[in-house]
C-alpha atoms as a PDB file:
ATOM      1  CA  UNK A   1      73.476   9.925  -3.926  1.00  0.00           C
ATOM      2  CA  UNK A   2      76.467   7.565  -4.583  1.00  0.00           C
ATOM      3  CA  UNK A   3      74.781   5.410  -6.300  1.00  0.00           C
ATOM      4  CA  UNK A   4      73.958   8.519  -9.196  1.00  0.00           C
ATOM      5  CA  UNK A   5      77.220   9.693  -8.852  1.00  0.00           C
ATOM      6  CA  UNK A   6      78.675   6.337  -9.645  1.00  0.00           C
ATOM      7  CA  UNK A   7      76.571   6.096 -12.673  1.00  0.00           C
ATOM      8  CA  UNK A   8      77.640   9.474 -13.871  1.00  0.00           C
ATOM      9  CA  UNK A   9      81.235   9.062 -13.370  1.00  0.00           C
ATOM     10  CA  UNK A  10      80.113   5.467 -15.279  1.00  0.00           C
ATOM     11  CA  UNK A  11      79.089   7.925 -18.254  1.00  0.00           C
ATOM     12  CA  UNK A  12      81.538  10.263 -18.415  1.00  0.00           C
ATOM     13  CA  UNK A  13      84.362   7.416 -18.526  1.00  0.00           C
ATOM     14  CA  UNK A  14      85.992   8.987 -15.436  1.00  0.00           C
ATOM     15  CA  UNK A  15      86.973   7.170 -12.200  1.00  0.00           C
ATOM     16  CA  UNK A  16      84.506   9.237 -10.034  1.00  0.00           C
ATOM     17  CA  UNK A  17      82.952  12.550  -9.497  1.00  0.00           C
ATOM     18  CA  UNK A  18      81.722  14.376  -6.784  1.00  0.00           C
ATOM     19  CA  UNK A  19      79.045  16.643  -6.636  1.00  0.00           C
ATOM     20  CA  UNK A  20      81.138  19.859  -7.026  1.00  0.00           C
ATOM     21  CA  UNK A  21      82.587  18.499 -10.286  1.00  0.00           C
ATOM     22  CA  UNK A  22      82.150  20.407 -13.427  1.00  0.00           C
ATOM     23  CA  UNK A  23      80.608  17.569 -15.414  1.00  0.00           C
ATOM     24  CA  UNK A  24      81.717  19.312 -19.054  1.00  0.00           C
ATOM     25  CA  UNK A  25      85.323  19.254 -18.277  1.00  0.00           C
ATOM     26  CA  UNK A  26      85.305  15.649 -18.143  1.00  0.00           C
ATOM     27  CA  UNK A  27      88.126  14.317 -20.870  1.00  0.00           C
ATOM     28  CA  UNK A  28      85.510  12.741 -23.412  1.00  0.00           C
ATOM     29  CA  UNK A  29      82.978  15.672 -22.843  1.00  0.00           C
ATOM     30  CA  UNK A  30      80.900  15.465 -26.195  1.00  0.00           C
ATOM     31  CA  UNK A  31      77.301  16.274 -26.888  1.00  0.00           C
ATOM     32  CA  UNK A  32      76.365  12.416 -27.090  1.00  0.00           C
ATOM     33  CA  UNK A  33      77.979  12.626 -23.300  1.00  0.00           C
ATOM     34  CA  UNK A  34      75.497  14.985 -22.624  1.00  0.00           C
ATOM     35  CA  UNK A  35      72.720  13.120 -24.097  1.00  0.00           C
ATOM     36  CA  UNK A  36      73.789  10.296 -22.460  1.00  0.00           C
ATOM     37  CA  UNK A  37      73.228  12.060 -19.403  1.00  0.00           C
ATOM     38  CA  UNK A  38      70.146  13.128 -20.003  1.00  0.00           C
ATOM     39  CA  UNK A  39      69.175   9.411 -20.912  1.00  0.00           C
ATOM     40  CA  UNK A  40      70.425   7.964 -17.767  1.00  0.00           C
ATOM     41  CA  UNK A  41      68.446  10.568 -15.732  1.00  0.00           C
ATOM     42  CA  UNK A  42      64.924   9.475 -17.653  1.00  0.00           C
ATOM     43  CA  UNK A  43      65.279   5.685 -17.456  1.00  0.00           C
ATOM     44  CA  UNK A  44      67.269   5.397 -13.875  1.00  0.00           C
ATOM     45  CA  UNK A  45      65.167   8.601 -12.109  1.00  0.00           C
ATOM     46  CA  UNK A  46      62.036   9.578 -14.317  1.00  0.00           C
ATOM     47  CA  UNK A  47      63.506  12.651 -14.567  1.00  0.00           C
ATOM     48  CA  UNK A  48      62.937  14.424 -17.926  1.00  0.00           C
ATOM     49  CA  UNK A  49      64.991  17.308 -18.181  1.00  0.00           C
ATOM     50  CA  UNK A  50      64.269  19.948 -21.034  1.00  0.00           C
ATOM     51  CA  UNK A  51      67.533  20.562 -23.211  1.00  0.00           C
ATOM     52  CA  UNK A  52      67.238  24.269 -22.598  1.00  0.00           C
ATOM     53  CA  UNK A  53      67.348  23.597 -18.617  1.00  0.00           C
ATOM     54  CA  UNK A  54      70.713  20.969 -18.933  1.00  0.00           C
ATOM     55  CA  UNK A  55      72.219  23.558 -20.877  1.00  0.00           C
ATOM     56  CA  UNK A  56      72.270  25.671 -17.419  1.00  0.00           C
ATOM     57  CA  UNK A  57      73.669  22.979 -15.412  1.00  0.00           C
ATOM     58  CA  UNK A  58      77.213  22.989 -14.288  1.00  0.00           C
ATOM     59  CA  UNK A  59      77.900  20.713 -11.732  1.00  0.00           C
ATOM     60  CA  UNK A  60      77.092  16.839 -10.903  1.00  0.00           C
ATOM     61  CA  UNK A  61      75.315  18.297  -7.851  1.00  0.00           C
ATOM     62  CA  UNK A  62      73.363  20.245 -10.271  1.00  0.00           C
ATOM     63  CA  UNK A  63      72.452  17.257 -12.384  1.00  0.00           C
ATOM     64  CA  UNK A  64      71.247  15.485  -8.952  1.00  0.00           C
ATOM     65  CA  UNK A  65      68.982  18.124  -8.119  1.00  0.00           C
ATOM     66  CA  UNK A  66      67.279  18.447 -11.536  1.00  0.00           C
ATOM     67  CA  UNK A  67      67.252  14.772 -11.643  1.00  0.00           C
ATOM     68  CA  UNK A  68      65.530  14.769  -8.298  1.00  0.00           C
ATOM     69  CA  UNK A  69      68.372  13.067  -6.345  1.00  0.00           C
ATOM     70  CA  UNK A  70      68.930  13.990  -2.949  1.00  0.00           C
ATOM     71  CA  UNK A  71      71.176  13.377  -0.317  1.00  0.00           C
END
């Protein structure tokens, strides 16, 4: 799990996150963050996550779970 959230944090330009942190108030939030995300989650996990479902996440924890992460 640290390892994903240190690539997150990585992508959202932040110092860390943890996995209660609301990944869209990050201070350079932006749709090509989000892509980003989404990007990061297919190449590092195999995780292909539908727009429509990342639009319902909230959380880094969130992200973990749909990107299969656990722990």
């Amino acid at each position: 799990m640290q390892k994903f959230l240190d690539k997150v944090a990585e992508v959202l330009e932040v110092p860390s996150v943890t996995p209660d942190f609301a990944f869209r108030s990050a201070p350079e939030w932006s749709s090509l963050t989000g892509f980003a995300l989404l990007v990061m989650c297919e190449q590092e996990y195999g995780a292909r996550i539908a727009p429509d479902d990342f639009l319902k996440l909230r959380t880094v924890g969130d992200l973990a779970a749909a990107a299969g992460v656990v722990g």
